[in-house]
C-alpha atoms as a PDB file:
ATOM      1  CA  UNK A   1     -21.569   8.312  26.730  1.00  0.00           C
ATOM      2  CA  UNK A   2     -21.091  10.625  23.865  1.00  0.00           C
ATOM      3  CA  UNK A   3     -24.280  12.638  23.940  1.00  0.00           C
ATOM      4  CA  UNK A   4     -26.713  13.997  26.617  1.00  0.00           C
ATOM      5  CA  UNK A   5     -30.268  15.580  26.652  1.00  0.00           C
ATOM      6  CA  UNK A   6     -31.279  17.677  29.630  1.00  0.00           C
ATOM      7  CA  UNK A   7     -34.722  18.464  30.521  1.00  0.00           C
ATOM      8  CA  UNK A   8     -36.518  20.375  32.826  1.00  0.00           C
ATOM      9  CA  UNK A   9     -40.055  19.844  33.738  1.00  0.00           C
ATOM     10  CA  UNK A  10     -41.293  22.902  35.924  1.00  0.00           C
ATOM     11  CA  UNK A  11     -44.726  22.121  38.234  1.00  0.00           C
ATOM     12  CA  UNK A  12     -46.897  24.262  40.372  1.00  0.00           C
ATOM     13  CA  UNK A  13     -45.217  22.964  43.434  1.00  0.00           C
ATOM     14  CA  UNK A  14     -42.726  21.000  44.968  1.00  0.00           C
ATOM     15  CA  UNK A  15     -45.692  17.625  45.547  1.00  0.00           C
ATOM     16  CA  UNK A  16     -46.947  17.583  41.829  1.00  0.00           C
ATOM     17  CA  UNK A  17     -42.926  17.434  40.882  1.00  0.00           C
ATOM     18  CA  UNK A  18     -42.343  14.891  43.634  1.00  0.00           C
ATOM     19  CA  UNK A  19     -45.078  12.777  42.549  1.00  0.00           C
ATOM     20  CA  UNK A  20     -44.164  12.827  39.045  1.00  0.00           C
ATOM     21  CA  UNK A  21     -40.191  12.173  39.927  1.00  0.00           C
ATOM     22  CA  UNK A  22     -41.444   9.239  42.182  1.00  0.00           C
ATOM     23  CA  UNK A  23     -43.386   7.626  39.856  1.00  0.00           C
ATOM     24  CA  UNK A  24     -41.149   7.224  37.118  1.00  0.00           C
ATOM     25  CA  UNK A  25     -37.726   7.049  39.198  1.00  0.00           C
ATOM     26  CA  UNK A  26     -38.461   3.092  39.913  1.00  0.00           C
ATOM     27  CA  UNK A  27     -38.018   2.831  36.140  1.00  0.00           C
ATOM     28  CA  UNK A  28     -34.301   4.558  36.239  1.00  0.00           C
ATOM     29  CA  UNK A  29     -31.573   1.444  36.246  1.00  0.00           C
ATOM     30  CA  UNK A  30     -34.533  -0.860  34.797  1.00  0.00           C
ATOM     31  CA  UNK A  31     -34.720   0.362  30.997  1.00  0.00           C
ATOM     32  CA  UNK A  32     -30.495   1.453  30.854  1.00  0.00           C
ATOM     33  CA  UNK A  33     -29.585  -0.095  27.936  1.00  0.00           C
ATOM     34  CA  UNK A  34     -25.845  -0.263  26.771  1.00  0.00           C
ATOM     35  CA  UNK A  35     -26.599   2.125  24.576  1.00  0.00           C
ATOM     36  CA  UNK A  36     -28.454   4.822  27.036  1.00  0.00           C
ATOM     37  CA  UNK A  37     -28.340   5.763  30.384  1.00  0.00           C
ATOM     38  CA  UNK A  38     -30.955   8.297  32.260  1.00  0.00           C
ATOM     39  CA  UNK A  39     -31.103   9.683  35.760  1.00  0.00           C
ATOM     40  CA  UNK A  40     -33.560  12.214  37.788  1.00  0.00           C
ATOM     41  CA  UNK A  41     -33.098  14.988  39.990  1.00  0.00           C
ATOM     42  CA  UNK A  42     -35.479  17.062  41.339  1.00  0.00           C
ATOM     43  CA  UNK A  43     -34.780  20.396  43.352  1.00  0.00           C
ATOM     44  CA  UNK A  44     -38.659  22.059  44.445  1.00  0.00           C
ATOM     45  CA  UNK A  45     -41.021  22.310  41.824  1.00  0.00           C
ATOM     46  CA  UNK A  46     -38.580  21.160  39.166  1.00  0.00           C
ATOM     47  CA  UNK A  47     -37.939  17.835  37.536  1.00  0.00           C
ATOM     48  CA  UNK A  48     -34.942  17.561  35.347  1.00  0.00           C
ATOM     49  CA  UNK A  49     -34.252  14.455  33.366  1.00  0.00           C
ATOM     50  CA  UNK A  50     -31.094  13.590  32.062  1.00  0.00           C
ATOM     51  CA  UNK A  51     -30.559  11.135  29.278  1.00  0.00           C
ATOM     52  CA  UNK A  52     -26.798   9.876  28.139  1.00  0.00           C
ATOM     53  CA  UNK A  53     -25.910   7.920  24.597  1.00  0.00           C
ATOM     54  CA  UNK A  54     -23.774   6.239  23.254  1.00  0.00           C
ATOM     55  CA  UNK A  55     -24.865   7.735  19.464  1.00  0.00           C
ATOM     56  CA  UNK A  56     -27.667  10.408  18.009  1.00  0.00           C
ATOM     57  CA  UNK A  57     -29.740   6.791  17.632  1.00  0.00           C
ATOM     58  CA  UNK A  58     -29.897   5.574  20.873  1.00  0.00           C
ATOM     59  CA  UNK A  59     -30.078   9.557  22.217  1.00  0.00           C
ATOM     60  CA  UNK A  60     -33.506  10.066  19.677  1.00  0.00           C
ATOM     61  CA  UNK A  61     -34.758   6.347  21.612  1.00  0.00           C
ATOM     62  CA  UNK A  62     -33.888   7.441  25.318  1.00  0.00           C
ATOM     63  CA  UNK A  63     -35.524  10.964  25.089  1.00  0.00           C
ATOM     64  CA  UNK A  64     -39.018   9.087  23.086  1.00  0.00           C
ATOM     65  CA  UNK A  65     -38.774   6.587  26.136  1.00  0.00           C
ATOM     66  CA  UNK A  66     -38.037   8.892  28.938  1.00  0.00           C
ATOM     67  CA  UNK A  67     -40.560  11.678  28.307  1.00  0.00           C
ATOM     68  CA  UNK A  68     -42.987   9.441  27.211  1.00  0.00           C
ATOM     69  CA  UNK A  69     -42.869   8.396  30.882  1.00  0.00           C
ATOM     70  CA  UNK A  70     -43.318  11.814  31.950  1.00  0.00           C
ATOM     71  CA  UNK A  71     -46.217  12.513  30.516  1.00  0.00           C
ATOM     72  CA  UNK A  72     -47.791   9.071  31.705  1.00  0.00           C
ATOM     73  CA  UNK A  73     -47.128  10.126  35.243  1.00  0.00           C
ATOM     74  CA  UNK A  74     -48.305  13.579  34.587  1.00  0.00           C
ATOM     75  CA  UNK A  75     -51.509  11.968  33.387  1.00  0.00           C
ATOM     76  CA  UNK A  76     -51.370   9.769  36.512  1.00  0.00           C
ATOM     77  CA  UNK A  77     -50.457  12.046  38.876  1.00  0.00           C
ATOM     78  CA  UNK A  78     -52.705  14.749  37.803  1.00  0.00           C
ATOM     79  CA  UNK A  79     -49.413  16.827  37.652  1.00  0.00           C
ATOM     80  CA  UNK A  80     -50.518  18.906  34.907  1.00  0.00           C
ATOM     81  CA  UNK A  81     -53.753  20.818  34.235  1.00  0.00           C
ATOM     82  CA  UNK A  82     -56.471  19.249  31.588  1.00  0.00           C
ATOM     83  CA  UNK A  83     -56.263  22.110  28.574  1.00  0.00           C
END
């Protein structure tokens, strides 16, 4: 893959990141296309997201997809704080 995004999502704690990280890592191998690739790592209380492509087009489409996810399991998890 030509191109790769790199985020970090920082939590309170090391079980609002773990929930977060489990609940969208059953969706890692599932949505790969051949165009995009993304994998999860999580070390304490942060959650970093990686997303590969094949082109700036299928980069844009991972990163949409992939934090989009996120944020769903933020909501879910009640990861992050109502503002």
């Amino acid at each position: 893959m030509d191109h790769e995004a790199v985020f970090e999502c920082e939590y309170a704690d090391a079980e609002r990141a773990r929930r977060v990280e489990r609940s969208v890592a059953v969706e890692v191998g599932d949505i790969d296309g051949d165009r995009t690739t993304a994998s999860l790592d999580r070390e304490g209380a942060t959650l970093t997201v990686t997303v590969a492509a094949a082109d700036l087009v299928a980069l844009r489409a991972g990163c949409n997809t992939w934090l989009s996810l996120v944020a769903v399991a933020e909501d879910c998890a009640g990861a992050v704080a109502p503002e």
